[in-house]
C-alpha atoms as a PDB file:
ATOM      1  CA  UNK A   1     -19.782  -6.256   0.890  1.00  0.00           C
ATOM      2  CA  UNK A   2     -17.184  -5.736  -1.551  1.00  0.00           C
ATOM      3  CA  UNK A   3     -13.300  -5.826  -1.262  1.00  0.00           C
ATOM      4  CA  UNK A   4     -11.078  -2.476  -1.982  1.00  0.00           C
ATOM      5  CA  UNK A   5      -6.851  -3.213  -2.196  1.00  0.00           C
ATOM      6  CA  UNK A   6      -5.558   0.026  -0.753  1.00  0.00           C
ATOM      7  CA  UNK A   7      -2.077   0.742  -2.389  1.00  0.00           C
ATOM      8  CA  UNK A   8       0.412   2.618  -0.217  1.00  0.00           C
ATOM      9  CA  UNK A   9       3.261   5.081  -1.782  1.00  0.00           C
ATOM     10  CA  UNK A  10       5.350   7.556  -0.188  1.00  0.00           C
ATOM     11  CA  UNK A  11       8.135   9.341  -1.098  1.00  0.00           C
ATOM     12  CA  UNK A  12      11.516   7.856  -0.924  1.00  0.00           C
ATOM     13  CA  UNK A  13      12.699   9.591   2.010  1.00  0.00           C
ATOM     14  CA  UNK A  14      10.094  10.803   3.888  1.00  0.00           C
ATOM     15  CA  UNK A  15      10.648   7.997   6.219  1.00  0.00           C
ATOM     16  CA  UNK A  16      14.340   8.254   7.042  1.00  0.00           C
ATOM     17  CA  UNK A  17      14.110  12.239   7.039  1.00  0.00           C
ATOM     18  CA  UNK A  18      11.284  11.989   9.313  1.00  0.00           C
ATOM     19  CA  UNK A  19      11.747  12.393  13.349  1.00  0.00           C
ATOM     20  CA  UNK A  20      11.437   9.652  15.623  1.00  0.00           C
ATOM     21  CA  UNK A  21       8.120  11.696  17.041  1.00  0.00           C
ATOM     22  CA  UNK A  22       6.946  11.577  13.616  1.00  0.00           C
ATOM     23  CA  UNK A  23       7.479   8.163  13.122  1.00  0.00           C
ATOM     24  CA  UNK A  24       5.970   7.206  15.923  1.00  0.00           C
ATOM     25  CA  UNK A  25       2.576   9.194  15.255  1.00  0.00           C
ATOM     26  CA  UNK A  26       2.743   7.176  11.266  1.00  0.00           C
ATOM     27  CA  UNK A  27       2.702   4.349  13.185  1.00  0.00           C
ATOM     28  CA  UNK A  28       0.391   4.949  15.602  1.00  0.00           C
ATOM     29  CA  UNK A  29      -2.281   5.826  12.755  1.00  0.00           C
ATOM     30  CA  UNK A  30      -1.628   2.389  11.511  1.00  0.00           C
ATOM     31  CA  UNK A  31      -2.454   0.969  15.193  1.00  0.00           C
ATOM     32  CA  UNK A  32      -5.491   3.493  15.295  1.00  0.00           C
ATOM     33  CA  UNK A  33      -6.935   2.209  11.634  1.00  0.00           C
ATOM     34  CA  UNK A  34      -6.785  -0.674  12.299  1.00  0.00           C
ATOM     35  CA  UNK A  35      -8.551  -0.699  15.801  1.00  0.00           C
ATOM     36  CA  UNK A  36     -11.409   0.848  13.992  1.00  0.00           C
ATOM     37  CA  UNK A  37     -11.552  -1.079  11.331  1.00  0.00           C
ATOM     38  CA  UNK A  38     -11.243  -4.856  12.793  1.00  0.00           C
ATOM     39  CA  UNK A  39     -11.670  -7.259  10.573  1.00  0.00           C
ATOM     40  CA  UNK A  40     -12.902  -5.244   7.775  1.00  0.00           C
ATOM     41  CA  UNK A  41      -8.833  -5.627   7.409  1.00  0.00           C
ATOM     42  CA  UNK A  42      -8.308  -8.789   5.621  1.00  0.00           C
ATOM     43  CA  UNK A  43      -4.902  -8.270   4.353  1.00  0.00           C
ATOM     44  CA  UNK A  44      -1.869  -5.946   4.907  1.00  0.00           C
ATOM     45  CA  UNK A  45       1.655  -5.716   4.823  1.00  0.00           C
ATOM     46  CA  UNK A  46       4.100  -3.492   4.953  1.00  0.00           C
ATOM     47  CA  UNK A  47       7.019  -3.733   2.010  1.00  0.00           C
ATOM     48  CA  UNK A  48      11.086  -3.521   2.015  1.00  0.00           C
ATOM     49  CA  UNK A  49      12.636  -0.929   0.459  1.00  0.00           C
ATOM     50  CA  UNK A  50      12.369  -0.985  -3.493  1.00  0.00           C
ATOM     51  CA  UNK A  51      16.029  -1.832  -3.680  1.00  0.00           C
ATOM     52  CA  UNK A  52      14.945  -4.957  -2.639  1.00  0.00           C
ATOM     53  CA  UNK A  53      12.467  -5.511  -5.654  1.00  0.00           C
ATOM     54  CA  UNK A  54      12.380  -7.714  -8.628  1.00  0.00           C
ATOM     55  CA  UNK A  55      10.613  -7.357 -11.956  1.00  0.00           C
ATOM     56  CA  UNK A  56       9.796 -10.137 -14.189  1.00  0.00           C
ATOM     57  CA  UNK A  57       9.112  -9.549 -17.712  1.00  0.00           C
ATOM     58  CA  UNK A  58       8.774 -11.954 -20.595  1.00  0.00           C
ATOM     59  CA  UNK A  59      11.117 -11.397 -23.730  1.00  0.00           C
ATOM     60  CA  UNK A  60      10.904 -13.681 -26.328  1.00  0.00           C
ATOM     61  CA  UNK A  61       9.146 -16.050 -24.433  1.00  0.00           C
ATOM     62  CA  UNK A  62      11.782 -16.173 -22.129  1.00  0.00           C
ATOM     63  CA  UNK A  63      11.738 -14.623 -18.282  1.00  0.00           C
ATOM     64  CA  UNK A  64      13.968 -11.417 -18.144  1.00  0.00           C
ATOM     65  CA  UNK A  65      14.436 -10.310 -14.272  1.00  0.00           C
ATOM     66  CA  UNK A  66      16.017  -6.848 -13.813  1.00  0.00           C
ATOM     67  CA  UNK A  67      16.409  -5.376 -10.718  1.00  0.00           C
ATOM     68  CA  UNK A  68      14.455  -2.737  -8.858  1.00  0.00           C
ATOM     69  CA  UNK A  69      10.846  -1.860  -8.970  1.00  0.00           C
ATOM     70  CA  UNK A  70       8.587  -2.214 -12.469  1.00  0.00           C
ATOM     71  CA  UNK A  71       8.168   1.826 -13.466  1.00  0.00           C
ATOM     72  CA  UNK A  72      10.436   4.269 -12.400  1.00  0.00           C
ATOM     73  CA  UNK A  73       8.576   6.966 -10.255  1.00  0.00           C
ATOM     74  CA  UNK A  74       9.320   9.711  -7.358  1.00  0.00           C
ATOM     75  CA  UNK A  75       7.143   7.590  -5.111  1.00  0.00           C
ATOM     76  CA  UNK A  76       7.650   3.942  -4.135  1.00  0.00           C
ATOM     77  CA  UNK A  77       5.130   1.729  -2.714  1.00  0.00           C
ATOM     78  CA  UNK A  78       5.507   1.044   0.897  1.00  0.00           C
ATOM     79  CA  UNK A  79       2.813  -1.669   1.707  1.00  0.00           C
ATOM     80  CA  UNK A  80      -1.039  -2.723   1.210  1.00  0.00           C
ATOM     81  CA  UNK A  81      -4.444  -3.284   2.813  1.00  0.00           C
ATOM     82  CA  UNK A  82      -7.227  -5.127   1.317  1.00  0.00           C
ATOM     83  CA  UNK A  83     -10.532  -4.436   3.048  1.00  0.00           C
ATOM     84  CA  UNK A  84     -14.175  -4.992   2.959  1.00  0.00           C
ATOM     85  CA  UNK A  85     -16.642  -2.348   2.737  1.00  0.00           C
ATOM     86  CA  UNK A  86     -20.141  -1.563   1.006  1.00  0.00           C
ATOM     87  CA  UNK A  87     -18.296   1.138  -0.949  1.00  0.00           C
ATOM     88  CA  UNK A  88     -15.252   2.474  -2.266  1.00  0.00           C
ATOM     89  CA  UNK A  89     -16.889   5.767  -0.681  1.00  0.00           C
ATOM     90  CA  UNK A  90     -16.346   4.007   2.701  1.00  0.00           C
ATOM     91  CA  UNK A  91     -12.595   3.230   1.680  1.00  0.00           C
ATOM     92  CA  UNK A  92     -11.950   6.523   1.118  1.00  0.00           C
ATOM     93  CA  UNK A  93     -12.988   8.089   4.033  1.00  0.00           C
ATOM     94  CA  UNK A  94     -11.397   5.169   6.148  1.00  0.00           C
ATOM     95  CA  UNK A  95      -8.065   6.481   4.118  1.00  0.00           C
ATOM     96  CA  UNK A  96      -8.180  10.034   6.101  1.00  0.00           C
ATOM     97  CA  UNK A  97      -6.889   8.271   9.187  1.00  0.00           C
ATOM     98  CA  UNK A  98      -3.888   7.032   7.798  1.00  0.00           C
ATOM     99  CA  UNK A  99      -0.689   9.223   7.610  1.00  0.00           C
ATOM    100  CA  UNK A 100      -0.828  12.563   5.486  1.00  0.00           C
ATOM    101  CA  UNK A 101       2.479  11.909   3.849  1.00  0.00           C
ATOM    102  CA  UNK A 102       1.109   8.916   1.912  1.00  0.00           C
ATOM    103  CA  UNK A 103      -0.475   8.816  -1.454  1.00  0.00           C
ATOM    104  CA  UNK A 104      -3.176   6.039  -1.166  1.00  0.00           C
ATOM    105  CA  UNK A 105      -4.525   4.437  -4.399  1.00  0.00           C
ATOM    106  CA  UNK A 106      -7.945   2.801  -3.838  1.00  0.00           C
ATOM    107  CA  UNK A 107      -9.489   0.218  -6.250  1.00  0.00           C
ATOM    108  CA  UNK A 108     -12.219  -2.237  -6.180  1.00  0.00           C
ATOM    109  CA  UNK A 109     -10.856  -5.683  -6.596  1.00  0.00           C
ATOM    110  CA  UNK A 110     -12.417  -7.657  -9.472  1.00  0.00           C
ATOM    111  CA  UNK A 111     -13.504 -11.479  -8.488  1.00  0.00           C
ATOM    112  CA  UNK A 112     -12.177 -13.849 -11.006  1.00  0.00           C
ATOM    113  CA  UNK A 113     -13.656 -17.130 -11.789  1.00  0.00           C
ATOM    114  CA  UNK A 114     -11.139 -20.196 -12.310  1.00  0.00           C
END
């Protein structure tokens, strides 16, 4: 078994233009996913808004923080999941049962020694 994180994005407003019927089916894919997936779920979260965020750079050897998210982009990212799997194949298709309006980025994670 091998562990996939499973980047979620979405487009600013899809959320707050969306109806409360559609909200309600977004979040009943998440229930749905993971029902079927158990604990082949061993991480996720949902994120605040990207008003919210904070990115550190170093300058000079010295921390800069500047507000808002790292890369300006017409999506933000909207929460997580690292799973298990034997494949990133697997991922994938796991990825069809969450909502449509999402754009899911799917990579293996790389086990560091320290």
């Amino acid at each position: 078994m091998s562990k996939f994180f499973v980047l979620i994005a979405f487009e600013p407003n899809a959320w707050n233009d969306a109806s409360a019927e559609q909200r309600a089916a977004w979040h009943q894919d998440h229930v749905d996913f993971h029902r079927a997936l158990g604990d082949r779920i061993l991480s996720g979260e949902a994120l605040a808004d990207a008003s919210t965020a904070r990115t550190v750079r170093l300058q000079d050897g010295e921390p800069r923080v500047t507000a808002g998210p790292f890369a300006e982009t017409t999506e933000m990212i909207g929460g997580y999941y690292l799973l298990e799997a034997v494949s990133q194949q697997q991922v994938l298709g796991w990825c069809e049962m969450l909502p449509s309006c999402y754009s899911l980025e799917v990579r293996p994670v790389v086990e560091v020694e320290v």
